[in-house]
N, C-alpha and C. Protein backbone atom coordinates (compact mmCIF):
# COMPACT_ATOMS: atom_id res chain seq x y z
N UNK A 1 19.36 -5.06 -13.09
CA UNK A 1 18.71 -6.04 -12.23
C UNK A 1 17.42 -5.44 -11.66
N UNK A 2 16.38 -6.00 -11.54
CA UNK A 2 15.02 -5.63 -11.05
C UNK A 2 15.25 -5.86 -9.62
N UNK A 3 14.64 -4.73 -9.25
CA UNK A 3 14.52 -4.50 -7.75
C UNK A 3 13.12 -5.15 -7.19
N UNK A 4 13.88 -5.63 -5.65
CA UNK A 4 12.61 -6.65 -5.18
C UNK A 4 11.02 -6.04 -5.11
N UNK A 5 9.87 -6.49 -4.95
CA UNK A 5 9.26 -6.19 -5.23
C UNK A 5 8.52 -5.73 -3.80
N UNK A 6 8.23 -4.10 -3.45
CA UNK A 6 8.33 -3.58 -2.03
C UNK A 6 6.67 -3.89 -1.48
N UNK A 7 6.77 -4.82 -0.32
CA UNK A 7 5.44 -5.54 0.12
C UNK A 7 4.87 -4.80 1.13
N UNK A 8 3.73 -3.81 1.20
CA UNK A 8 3.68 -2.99 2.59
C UNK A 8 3.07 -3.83 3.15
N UNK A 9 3.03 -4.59 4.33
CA UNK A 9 2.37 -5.42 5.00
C UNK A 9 1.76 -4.32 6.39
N UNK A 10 0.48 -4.27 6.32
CA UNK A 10 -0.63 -3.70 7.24
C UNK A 10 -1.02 -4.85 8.03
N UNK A 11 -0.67 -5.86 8.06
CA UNK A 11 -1.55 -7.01 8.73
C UNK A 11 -0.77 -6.78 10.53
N UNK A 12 -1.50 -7.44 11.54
CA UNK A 12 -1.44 -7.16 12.74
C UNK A 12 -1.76 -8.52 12.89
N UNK A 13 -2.38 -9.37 12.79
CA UNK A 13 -2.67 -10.61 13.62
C UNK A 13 -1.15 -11.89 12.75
N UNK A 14 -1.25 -12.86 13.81
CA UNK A 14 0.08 -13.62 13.15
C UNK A 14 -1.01 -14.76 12.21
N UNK A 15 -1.92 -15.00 12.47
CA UNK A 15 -2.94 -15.64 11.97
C UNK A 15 -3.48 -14.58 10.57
N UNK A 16 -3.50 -13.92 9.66
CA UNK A 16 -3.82 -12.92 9.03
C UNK A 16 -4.78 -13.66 7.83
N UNK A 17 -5.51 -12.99 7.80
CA UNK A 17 -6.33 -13.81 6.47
C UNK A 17 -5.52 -12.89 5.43
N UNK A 18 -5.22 -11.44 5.24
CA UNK A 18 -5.45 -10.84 4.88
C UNK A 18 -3.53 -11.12 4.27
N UNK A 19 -2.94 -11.41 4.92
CA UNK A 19 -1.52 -12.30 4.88
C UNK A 19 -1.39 -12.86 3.90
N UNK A 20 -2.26 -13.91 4.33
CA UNK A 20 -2.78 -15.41 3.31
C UNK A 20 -2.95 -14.95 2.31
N UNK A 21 -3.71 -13.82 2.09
CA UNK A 21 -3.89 -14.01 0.29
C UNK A 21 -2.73 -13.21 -0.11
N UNK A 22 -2.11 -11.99 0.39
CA UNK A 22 -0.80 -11.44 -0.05
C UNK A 22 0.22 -12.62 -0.51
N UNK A 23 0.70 -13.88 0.83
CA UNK A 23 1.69 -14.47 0.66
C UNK A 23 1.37 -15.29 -0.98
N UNK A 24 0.58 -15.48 -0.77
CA UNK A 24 -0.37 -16.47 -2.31
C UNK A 24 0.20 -15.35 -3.99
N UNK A 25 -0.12 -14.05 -3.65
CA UNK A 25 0.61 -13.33 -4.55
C UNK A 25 1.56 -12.90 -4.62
N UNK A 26 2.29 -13.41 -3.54
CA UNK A 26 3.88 -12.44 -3.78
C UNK A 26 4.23 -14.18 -4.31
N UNK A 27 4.34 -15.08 -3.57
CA UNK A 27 4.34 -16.80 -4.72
C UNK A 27 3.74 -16.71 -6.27
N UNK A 28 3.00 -15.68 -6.50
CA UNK A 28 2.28 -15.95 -7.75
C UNK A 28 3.29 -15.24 -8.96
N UNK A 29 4.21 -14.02 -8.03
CA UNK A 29 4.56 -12.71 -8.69
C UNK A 29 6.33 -12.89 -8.82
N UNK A 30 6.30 -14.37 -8.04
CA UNK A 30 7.89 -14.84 -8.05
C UNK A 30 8.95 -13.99 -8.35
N UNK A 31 9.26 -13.30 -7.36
CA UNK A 31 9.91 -12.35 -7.49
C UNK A 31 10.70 -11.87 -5.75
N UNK A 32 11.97 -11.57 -5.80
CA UNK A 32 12.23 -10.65 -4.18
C UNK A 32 11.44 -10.54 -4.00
N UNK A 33 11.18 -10.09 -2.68
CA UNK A 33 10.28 -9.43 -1.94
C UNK A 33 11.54 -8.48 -0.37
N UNK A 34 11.35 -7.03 -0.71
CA UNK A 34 11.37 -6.43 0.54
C UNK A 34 10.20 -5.96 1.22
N UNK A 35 10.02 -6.39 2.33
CA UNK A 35 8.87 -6.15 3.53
C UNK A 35 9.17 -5.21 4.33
N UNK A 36 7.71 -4.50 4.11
CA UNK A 36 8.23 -3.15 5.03
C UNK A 36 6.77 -3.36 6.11
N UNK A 37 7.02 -4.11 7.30
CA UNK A 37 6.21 -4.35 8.12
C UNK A 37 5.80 -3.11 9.36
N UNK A 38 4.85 -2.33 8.74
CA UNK A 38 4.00 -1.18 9.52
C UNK A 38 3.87 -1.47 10.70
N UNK A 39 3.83 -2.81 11.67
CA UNK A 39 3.82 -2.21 13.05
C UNK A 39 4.93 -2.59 13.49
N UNK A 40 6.07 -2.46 12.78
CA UNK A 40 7.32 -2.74 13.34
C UNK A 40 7.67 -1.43 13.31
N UNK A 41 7.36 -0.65 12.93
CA UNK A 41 8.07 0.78 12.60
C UNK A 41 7.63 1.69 13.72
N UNK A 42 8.23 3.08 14.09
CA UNK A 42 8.01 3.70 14.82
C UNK A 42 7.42 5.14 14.30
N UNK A 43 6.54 5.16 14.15
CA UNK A 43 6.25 6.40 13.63
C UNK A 43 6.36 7.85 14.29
N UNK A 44 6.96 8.82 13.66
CA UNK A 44 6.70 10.40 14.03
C UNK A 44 5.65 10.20 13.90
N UNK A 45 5.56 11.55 15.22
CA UNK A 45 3.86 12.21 15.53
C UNK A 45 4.51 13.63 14.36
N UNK A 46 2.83 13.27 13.52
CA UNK A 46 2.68 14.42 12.60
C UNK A 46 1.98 15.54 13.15
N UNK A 47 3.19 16.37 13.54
CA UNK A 47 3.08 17.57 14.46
C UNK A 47 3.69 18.77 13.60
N UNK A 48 3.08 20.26 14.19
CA UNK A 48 4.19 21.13 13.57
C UNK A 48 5.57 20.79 13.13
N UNK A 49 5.97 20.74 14.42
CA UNK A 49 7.50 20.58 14.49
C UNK A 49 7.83 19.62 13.20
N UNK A 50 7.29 18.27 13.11
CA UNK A 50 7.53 17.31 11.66
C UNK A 50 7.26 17.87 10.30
N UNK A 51 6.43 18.45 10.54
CA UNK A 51 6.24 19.55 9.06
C UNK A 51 6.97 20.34 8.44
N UNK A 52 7.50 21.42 9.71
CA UNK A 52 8.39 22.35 9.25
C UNK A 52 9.88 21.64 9.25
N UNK A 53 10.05 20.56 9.80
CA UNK A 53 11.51 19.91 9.60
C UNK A 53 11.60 19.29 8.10
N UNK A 54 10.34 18.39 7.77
CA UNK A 54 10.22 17.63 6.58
C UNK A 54 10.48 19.49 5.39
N UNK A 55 9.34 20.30 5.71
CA UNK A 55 9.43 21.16 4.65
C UNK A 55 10.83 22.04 4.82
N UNK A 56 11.68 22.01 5.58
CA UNK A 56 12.87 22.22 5.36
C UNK A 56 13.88 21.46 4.27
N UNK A 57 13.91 20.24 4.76
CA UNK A 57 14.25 19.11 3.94
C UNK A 57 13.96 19.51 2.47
N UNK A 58 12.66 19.57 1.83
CA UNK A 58 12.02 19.48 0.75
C UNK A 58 12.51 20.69 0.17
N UNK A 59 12.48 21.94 0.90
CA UNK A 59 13.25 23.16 0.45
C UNK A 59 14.05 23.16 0.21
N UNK A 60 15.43 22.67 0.56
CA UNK A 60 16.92 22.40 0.87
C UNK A 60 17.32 20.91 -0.33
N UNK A 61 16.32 20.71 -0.62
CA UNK A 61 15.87 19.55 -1.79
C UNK A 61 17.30 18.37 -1.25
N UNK A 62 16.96 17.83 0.10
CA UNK A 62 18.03 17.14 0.71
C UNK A 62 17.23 15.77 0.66
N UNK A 63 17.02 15.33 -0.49
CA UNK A 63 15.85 13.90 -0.40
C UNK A 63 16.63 12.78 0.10
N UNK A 64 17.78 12.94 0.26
CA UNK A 64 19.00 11.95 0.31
C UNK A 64 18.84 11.37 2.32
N UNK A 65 18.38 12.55 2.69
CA UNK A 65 18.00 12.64 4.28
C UNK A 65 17.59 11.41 4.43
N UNK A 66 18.00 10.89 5.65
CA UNK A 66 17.54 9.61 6.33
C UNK A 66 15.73 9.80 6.91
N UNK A 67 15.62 10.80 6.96
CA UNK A 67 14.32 11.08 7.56
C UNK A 67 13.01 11.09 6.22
N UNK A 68 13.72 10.97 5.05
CA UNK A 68 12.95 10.71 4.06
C UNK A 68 13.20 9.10 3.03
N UNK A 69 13.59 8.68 3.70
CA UNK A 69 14.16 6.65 3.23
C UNK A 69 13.00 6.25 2.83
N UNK A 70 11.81 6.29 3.91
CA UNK A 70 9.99 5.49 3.18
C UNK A 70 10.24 6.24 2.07
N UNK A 71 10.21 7.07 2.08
CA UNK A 71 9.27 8.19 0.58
C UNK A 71 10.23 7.55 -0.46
N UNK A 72 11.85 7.71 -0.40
CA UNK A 72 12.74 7.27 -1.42
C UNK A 72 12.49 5.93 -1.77
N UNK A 73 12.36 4.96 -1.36
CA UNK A 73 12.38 3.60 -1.24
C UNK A 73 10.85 3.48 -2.15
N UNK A 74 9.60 3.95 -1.51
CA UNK A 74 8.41 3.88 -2.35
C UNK A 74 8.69 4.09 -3.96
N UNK A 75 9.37 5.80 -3.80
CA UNK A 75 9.11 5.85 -5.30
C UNK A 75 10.15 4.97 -6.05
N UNK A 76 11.20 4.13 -5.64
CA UNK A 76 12.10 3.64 -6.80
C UNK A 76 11.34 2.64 -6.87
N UNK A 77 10.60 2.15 -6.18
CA UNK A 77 10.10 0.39 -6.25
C UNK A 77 9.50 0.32 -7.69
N UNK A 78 9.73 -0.75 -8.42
CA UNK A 78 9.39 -1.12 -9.50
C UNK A 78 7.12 -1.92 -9.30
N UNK A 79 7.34 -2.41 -8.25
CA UNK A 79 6.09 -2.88 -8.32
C UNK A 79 5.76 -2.95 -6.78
N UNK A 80 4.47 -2.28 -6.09
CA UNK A 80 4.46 -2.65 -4.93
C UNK A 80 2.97 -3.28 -4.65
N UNK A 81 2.77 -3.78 -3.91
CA UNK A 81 2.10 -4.98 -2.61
C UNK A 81 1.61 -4.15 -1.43
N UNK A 82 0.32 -3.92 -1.38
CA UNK A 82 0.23 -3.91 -0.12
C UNK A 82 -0.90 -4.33 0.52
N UNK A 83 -0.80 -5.00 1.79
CA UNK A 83 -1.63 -6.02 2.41
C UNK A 83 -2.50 -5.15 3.83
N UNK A 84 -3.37 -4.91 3.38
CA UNK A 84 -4.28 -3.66 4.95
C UNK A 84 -5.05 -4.37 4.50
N UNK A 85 -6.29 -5.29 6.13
CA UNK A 85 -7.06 -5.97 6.43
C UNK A 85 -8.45 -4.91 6.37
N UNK A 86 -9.52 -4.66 6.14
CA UNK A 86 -10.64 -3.61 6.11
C UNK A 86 -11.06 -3.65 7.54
N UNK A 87 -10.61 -3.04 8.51
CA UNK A 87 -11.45 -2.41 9.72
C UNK A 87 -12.31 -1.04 9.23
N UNK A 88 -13.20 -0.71 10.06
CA UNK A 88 -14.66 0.26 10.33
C UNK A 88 -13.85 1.24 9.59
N UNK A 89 -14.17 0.44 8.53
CA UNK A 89 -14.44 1.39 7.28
C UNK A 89 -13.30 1.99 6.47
N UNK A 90 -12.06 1.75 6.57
CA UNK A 90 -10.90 1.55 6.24
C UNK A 90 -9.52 1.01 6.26
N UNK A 91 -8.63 1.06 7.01
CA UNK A 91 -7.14 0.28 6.91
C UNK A 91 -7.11 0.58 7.90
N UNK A 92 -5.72 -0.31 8.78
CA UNK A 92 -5.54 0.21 9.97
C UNK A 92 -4.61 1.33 9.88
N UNK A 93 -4.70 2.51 10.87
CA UNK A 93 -4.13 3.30 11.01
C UNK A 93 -2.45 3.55 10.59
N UNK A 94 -1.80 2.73 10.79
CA UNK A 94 -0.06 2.46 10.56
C UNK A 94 -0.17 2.85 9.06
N UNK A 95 -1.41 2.16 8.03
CA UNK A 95 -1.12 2.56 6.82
C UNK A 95 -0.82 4.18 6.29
N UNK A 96 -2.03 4.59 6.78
CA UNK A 96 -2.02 5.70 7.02
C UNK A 96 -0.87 7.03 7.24
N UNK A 97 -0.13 6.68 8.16
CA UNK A 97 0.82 7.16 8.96
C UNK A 97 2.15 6.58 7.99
N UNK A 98 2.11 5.43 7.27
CA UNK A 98 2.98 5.36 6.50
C UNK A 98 2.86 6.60 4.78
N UNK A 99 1.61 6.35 4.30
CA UNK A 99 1.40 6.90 3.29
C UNK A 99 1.65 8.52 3.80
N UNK A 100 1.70 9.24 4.88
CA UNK A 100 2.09 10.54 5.36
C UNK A 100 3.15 10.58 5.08
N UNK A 101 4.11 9.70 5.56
CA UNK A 101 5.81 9.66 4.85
C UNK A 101 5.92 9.68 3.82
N UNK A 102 5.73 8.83 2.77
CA UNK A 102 5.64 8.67 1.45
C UNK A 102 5.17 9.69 0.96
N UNK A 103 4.39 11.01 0.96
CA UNK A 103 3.78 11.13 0.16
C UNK A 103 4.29 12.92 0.18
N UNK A 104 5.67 12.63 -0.48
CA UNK A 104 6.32 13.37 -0.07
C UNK A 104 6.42 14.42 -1.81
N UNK A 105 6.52 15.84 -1.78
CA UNK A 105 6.66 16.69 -2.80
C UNK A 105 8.25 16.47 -3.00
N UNK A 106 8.74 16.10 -4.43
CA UNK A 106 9.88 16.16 -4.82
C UNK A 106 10.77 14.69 -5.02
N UNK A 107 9.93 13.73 -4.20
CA UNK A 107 10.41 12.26 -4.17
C UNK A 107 8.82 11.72 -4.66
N UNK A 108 8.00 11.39 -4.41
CA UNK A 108 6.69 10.12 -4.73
C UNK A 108 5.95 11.13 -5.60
N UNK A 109 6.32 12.75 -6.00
CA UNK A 109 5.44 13.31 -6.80
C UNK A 109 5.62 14.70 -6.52
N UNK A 110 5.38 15.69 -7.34
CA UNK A 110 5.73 17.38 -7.44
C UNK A 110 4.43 18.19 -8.08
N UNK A 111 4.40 19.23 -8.37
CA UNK A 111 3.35 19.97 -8.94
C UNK A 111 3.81 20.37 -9.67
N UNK A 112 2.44 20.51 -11.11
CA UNK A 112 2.94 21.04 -12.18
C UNK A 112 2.84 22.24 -12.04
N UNK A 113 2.91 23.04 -12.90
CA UNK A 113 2.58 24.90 -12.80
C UNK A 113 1.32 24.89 -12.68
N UNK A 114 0.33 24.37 -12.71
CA UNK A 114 -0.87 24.35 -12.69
C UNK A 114 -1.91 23.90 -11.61
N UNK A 115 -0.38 23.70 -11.16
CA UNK A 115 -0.52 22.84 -9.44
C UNK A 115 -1.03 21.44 -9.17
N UNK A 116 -1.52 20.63 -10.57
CA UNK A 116 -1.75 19.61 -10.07
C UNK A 116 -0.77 18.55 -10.34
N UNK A 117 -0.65 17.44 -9.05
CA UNK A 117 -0.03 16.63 -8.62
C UNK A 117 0.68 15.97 -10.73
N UNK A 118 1.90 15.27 -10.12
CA UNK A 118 2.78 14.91 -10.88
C UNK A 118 3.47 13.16 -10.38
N UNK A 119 2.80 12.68 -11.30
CA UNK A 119 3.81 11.14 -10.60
C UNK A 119 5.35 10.95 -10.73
N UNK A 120 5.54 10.81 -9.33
CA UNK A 120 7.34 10.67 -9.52
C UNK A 120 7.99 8.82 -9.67
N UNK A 121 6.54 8.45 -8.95
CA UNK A 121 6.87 6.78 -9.20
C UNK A 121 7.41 5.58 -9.91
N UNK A 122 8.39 5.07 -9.99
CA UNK A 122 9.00 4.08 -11.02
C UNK A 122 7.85 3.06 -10.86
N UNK A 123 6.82 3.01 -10.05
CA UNK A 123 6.03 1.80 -10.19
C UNK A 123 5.14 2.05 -11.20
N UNK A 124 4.88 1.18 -12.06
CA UNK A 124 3.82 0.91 -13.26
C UNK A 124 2.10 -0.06 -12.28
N UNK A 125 2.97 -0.59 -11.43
CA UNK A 125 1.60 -1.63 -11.22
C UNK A 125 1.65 -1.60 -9.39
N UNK A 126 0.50 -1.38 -9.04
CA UNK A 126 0.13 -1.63 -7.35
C UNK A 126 -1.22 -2.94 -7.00
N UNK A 127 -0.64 -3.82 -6.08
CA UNK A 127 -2.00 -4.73 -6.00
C UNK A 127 -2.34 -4.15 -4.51
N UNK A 128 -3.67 -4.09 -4.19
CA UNK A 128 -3.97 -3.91 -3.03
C UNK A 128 -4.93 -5.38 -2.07
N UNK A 129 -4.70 -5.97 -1.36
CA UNK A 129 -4.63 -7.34 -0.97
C UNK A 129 -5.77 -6.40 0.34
N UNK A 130 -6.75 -7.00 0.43
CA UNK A 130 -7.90 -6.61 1.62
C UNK A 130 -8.75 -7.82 1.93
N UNK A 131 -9.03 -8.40 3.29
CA UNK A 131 -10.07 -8.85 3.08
C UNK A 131 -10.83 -8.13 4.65
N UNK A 132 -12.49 -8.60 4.81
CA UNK A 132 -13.85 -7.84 5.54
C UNK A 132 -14.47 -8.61 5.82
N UNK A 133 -14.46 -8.51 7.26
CA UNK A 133 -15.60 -9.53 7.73
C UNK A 133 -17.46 -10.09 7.27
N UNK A 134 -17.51 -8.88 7.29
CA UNK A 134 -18.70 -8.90 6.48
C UNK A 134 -18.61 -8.36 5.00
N UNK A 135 -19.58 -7.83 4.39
CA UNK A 135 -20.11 -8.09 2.85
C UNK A 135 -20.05 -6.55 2.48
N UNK A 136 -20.09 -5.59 3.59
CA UNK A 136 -20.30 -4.36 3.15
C UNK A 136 -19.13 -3.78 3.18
N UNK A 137 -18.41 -3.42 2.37
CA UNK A 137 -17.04 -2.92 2.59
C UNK A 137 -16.80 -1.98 0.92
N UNK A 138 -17.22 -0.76 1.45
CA UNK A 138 -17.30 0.39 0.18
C UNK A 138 -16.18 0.75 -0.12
N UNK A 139 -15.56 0.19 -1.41
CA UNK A 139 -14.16 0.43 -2.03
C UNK A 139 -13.48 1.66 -2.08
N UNK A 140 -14.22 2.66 -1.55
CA UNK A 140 -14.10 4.17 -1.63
C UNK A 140 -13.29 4.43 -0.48
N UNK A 141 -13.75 3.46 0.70
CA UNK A 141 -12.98 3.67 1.92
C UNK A 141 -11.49 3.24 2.07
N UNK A 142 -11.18 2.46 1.51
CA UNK A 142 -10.11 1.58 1.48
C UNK A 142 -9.13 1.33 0.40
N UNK A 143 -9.59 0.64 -0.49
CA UNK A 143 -9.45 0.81 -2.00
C UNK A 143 -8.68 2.07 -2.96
N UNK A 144 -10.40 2.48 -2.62
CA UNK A 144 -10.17 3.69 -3.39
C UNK A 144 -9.43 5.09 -2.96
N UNK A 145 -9.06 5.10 -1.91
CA UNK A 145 -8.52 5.84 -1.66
C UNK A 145 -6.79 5.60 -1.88
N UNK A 146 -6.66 4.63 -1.55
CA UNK A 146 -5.34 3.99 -2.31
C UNK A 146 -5.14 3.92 -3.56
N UNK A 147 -6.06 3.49 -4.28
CA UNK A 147 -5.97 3.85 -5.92
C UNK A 147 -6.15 5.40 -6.43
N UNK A 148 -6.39 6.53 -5.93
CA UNK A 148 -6.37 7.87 -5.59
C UNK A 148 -5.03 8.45 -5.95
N UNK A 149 -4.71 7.76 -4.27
CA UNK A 149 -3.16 8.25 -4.38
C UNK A 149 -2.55 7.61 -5.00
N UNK A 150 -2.46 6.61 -5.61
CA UNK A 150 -1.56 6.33 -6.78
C UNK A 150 -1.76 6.71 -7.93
N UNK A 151 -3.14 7.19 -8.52
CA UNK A 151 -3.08 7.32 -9.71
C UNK A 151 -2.75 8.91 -10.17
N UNK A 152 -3.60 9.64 -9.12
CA UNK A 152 -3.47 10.88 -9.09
C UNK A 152 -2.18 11.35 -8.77
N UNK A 153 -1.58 11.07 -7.36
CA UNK A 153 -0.50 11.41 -7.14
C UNK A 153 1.02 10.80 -7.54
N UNK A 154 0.87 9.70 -7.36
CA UNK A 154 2.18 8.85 -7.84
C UNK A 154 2.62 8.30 -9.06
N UNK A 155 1.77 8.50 -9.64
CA UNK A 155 1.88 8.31 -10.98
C UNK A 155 1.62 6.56 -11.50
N UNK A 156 1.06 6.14 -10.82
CA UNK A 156 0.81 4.79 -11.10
C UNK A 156 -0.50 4.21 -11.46
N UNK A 157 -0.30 3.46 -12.53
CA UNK A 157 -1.68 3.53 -13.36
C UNK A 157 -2.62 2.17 -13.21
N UNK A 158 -1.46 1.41 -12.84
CA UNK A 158 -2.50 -0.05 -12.51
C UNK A 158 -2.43 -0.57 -11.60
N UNK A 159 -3.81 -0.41 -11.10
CA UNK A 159 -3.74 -0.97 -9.75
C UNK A 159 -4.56 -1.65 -9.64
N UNK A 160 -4.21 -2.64 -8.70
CA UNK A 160 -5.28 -3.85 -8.86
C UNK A 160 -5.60 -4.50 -7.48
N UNK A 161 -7.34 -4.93 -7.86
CA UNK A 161 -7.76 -5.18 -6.11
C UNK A 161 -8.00 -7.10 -5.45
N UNK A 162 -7.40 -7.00 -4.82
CA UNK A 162 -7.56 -8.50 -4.54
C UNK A 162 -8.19 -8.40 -3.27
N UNK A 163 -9.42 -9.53 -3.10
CA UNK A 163 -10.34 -9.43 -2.17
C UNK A 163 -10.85 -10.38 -1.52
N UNK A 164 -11.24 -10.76 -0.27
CA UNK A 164 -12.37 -11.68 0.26
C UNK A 164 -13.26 -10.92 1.35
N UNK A 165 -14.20 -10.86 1.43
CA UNK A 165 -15.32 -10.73 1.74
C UNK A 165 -16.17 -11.83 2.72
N UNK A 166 -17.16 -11.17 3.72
CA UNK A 166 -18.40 -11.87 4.30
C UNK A 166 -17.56 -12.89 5.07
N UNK A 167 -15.98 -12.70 5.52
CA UNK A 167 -15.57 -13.94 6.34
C UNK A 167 -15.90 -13.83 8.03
N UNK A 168 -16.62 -13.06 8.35
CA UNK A 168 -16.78 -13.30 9.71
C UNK A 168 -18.51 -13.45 10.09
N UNK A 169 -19.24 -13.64 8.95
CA UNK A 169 -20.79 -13.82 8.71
C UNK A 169 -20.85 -14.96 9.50
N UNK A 170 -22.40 -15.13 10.07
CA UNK A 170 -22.74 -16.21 10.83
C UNK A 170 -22.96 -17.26 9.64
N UNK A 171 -22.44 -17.95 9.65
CA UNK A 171 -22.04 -19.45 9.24
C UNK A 171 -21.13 -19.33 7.34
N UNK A 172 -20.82 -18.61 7.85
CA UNK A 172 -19.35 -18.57 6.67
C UNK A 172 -18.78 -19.20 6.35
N UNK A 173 -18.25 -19.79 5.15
CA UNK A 173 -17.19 -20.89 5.09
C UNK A 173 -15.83 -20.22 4.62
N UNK A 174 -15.12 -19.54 5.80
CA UNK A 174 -13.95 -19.10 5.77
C UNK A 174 -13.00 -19.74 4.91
N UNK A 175 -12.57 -20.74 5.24
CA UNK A 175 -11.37 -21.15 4.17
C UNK A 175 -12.26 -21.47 2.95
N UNK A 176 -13.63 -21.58 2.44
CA UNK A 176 -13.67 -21.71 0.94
C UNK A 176 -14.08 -20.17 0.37
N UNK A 177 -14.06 -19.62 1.27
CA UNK A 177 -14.12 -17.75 0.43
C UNK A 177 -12.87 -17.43 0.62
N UNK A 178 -11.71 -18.28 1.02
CA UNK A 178 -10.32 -17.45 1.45
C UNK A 178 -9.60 -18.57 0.11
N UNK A 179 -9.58 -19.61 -0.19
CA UNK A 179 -9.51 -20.56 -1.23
C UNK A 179 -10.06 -19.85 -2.90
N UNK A 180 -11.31 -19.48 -2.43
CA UNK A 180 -11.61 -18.77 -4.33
C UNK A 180 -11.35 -17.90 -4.55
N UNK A 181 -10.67 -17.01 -3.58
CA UNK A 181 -9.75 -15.63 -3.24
C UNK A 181 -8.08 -16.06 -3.82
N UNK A 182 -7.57 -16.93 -3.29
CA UNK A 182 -6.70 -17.73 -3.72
C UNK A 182 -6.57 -18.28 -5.36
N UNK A 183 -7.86 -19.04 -5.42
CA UNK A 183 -7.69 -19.49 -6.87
C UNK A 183 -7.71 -18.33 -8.36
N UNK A 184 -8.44 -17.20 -7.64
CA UNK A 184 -8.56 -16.37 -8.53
C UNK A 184 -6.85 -15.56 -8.78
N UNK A 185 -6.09 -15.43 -7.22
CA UNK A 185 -4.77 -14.81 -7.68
C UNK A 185 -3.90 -16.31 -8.41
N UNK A 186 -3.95 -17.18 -8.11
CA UNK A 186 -3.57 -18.55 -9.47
C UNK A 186 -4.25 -18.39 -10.95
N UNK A 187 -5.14 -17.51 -11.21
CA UNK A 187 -5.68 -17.42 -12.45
C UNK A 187 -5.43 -16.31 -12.54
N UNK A 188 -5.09 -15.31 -12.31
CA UNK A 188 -5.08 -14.09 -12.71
C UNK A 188 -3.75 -13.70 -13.45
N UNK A 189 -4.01 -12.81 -14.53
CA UNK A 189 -3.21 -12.33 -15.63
C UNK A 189 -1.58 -11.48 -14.85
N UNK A 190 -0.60 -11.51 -15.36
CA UNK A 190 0.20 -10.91 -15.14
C UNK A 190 0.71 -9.61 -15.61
N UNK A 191 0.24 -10.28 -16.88
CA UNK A 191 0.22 -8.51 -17.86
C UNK A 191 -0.41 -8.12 -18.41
């Protein structure tokens, strides 16, 4: 049986544009959906103390630990979703602080002898769902740094960017740049 398809939702407003076009693709991708909603969660402060506990863990190769569930849960997911709105110049922070969990040696990825990173990921495919008030929004910040760590580290090779743009410009037509944002995930390929 295929496992649901794991949705990181970054969005913060209940109004979300950035929602809107996720909910439009997880309808498009008909499929479960488990939601792992980032400001519901409580995050550890990434402190010494979390380091040397996690790198205990990782030593003791105890991945089974409750204190490592994000990281386990990421790498079995067959396909994941994730929805971060573009603030000054990247995601909001929670993403962040989630991908610190996840991005764990021995569960989401290991080193080769050569030391570079190894994908441990059952996911084949990642969509990344963003939209920016304005027009300037450098994929390097946001994007690409998410497509980074997946390709480099997690082993996941397709990733794909879904976008709207220029919605908070003086005289914008919000719902028809949030609509051809829309029509394009209704046209877009599955495989």
């Amino acid at each position: 049986m295929k496992r649901p398809i794991l949705f990181i939702n970054a969005c913060v407003r209940r109004e979300s544009r950035t929602k809107r076009l996720a909910d439009k693709l997880l309808a498009k991708l008909n499929q479960p959906v488990e939601e792992i909603r980032l400001n519901a969660l409580k995050f550890p402060t990434v402190d010494e103390d979390f380091l040397d506990a996690r790198d205990r863990l990782i030593s003791a190769r105890d991945f089974d630990n409750p204190a490592l569930a994000l990281a386990r849960r990421f790498a079995e997911a067959e396909s994941i979703v994730i929805a971060a709105p573009y603030w000054d110049l990247s995601f909001p922070a929670a993403l962040k602080q989630y991908l610190e969990l996840v991005n764990v040696v021995g569960i989401s990825f290991r080193y080769s002898e050569e030391g570079v990173p190894v994908g441990l990921c059952r996911a084949k495919r990642m969509y990344f769902v963003t939209t920016a008030g304005g027009c300037f929004a450098p994929e390097e910040f946001g994007f690409g740094y998410i497509r980074a760590l997946a390709q480099n580290y997690y082993g996941i090779s397709d990733i794909r960017l879904i976008k709207a743009v220029g919605l908070d410009i003086d005289g914008a037509d919000v719902d028809a740049i949030l609509r051809s944002a829309e029509e394009a995930i209704s046209e877009m390929a599955l495989d």
